[in-house]
Protein backbone atom coordinates (compact mmCIF):
# COMPACT_ATOMS: atom_id res chain seq x y z
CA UNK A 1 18.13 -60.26 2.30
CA UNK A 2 14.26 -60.84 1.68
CA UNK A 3 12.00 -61.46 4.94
CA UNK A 4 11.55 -65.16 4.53
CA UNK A 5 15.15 -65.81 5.01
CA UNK A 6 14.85 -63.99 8.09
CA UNK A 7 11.90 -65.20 9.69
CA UNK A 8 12.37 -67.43 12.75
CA UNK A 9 9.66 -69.69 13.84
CA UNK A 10 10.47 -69.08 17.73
CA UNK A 11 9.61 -65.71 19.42
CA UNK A 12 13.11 -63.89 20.11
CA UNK A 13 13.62 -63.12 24.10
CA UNK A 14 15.22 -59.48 24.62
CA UNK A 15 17.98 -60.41 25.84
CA UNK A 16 19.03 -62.56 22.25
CA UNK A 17 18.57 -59.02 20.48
CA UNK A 18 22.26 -57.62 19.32
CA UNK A 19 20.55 -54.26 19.09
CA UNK A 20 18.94 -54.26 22.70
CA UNK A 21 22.84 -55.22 24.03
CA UNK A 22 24.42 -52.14 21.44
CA UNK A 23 21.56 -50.22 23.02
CA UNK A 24 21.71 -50.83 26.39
CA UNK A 25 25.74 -50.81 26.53
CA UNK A 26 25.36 -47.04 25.02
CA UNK A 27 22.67 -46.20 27.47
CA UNK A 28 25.57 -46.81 30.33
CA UNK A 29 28.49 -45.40 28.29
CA UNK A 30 26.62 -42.34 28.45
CA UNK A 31 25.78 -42.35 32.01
CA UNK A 32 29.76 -42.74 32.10
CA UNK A 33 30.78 -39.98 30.18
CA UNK A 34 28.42 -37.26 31.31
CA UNK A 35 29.81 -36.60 34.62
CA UNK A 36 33.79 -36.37 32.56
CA UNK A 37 31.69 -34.11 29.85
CA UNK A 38 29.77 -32.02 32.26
CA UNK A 39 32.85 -31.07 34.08
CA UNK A 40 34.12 -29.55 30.42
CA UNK A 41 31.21 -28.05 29.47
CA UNK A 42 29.79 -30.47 26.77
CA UNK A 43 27.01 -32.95 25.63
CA UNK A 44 28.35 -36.62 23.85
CA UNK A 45 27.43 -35.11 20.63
CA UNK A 46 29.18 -31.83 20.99
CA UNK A 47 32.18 -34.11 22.75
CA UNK A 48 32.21 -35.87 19.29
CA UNK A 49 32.04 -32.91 17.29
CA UNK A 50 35.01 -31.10 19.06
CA UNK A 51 37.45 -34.65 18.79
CA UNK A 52 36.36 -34.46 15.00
CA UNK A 53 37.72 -30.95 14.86
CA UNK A 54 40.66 -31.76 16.95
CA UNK A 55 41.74 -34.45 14.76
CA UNK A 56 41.47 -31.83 11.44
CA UNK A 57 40.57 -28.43 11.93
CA UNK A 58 38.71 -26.75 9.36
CA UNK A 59 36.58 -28.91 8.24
CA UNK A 60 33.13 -28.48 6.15
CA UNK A 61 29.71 -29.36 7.97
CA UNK A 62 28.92 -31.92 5.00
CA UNK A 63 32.21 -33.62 5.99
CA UNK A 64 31.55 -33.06 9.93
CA UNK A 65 28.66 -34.95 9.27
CA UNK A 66 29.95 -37.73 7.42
CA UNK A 67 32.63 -38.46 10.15
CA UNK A 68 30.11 -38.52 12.97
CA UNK A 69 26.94 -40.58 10.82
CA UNK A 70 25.25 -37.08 11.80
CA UNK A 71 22.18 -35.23 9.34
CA UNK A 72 23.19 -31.69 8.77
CA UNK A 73 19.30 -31.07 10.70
CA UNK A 74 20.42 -32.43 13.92
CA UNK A 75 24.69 -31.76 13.48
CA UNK A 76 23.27 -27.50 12.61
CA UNK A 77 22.10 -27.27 16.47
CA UNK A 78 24.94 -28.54 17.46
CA UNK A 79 27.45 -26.29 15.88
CA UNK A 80 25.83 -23.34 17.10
CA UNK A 81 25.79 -24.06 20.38
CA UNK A 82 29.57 -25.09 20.13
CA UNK A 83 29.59 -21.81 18.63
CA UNK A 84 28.01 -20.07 21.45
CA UNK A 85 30.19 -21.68 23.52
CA UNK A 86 33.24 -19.84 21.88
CA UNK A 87 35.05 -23.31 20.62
CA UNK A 88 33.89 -22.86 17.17
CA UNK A 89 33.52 -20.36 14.52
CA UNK A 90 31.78 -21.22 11.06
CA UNK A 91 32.01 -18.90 7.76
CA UNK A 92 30.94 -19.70 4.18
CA UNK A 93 33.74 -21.02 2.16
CA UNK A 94 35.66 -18.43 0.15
CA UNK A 95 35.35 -20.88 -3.16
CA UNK A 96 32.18 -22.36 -2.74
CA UNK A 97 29.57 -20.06 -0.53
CA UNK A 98 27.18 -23.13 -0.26
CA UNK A 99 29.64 -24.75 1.69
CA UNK A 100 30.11 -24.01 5.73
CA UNK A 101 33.41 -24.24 7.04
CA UNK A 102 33.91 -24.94 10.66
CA UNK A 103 36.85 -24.52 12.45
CA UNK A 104 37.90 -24.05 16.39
CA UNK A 105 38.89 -20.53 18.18
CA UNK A 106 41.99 -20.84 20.59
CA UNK A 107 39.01 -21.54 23.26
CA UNK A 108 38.15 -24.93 21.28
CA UNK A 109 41.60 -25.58 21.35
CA UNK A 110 42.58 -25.16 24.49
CA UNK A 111 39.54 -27.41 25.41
CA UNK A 112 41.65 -30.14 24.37
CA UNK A 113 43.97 -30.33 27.61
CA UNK A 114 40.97 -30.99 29.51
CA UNK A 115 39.16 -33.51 27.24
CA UNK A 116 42.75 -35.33 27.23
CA UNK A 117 41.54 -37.21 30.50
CA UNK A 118 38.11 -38.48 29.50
CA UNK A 119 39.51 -41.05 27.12
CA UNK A 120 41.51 -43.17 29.82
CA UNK A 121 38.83 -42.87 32.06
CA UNK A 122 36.47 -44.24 29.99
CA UNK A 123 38.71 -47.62 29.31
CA UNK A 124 38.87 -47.80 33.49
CA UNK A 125 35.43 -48.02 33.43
CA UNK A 126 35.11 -50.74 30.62
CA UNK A 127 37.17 -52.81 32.74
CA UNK A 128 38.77 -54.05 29.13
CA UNK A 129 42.54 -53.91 28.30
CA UNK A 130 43.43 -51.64 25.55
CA UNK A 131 43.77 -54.83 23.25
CA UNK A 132 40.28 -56.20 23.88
CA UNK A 133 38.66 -52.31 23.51
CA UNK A 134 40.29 -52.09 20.14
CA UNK A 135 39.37 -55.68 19.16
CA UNK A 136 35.58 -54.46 19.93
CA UNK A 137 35.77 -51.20 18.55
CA UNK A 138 36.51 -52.72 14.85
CA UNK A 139 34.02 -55.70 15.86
CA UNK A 140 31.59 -52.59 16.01
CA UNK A 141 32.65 -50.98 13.20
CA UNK A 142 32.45 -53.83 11.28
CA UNK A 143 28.94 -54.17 12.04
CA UNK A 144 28.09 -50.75 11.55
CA UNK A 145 29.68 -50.83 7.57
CA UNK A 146 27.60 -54.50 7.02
CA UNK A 147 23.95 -52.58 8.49
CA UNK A 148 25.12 -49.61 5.96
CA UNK A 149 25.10 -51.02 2.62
């Protein structure tokens, strides 16, 4: 799309942006999930990293980062601090030493029991019915795919 199909003669008022509503909507997710994360021991982005892992263990960081629209520079920091933490361990892949493999210690697994909580708490605070929260999580997704090509 070139600019003069998107220019608009009218000044736009904040509250007609789609990206101040994503913004502002994420801005009081978080403040939702960091009391449920704090209580396990995580930030959002560690939280993110962990379900990743949960869903398929031993994984590489290129595909980590993939999953989670993460740079390896800011997904790195991360990791070690997971790692730290005793969740995680990461070792150079016994076919291809450029690649990092990441996978979870019993710890990280056993973290799982406790994260198992944080999901229906978060739809009690939407104040959505399962339907309408998966309706807007593809409406999301959707959007995110169209702003990526």
């Amino acid at each position: 799309m070139d600019q003069t199909s998107c220019d608009k003669t009218e000044a736009a008022k904040l509250d007609d942006f789609l990206c101040f509503a994503i913004y502002s909507a994420n801005h009081a997710l978080n403040r939702v999930y960091k009391p449920l994360l704090d209580a396990i021991g995580l930030t959002y982005t560690q939280y993110i990293a962990m379900v990743t892992l949960w869903e398929q263990d031993d994984r590489t960081v290129g595909s980590l980062g993939e999953k989670l629209f993460l740079e390896s520079s800011t997904l790195t920091p991360v990791l070690k601090r997971l790692e730290a933490l005793g969740h995680i361990v990461r070792t150079r892949d016994k076919t291809d030493e450029r690649q990092v493999r990441v996978q979870l210690t019993a710890t990280g697994r056993a973290l799982q029991d406790k994260a198992k909580t944080i999901p229906p708490c978060i739809l009690e605070a939407s104040g959505l019915e399962m339907g309408e929260l998966v309706r807007l999580k593809k409406e999301i997704a959707t959007l995110r795919s169209a702003l990526l090509r």
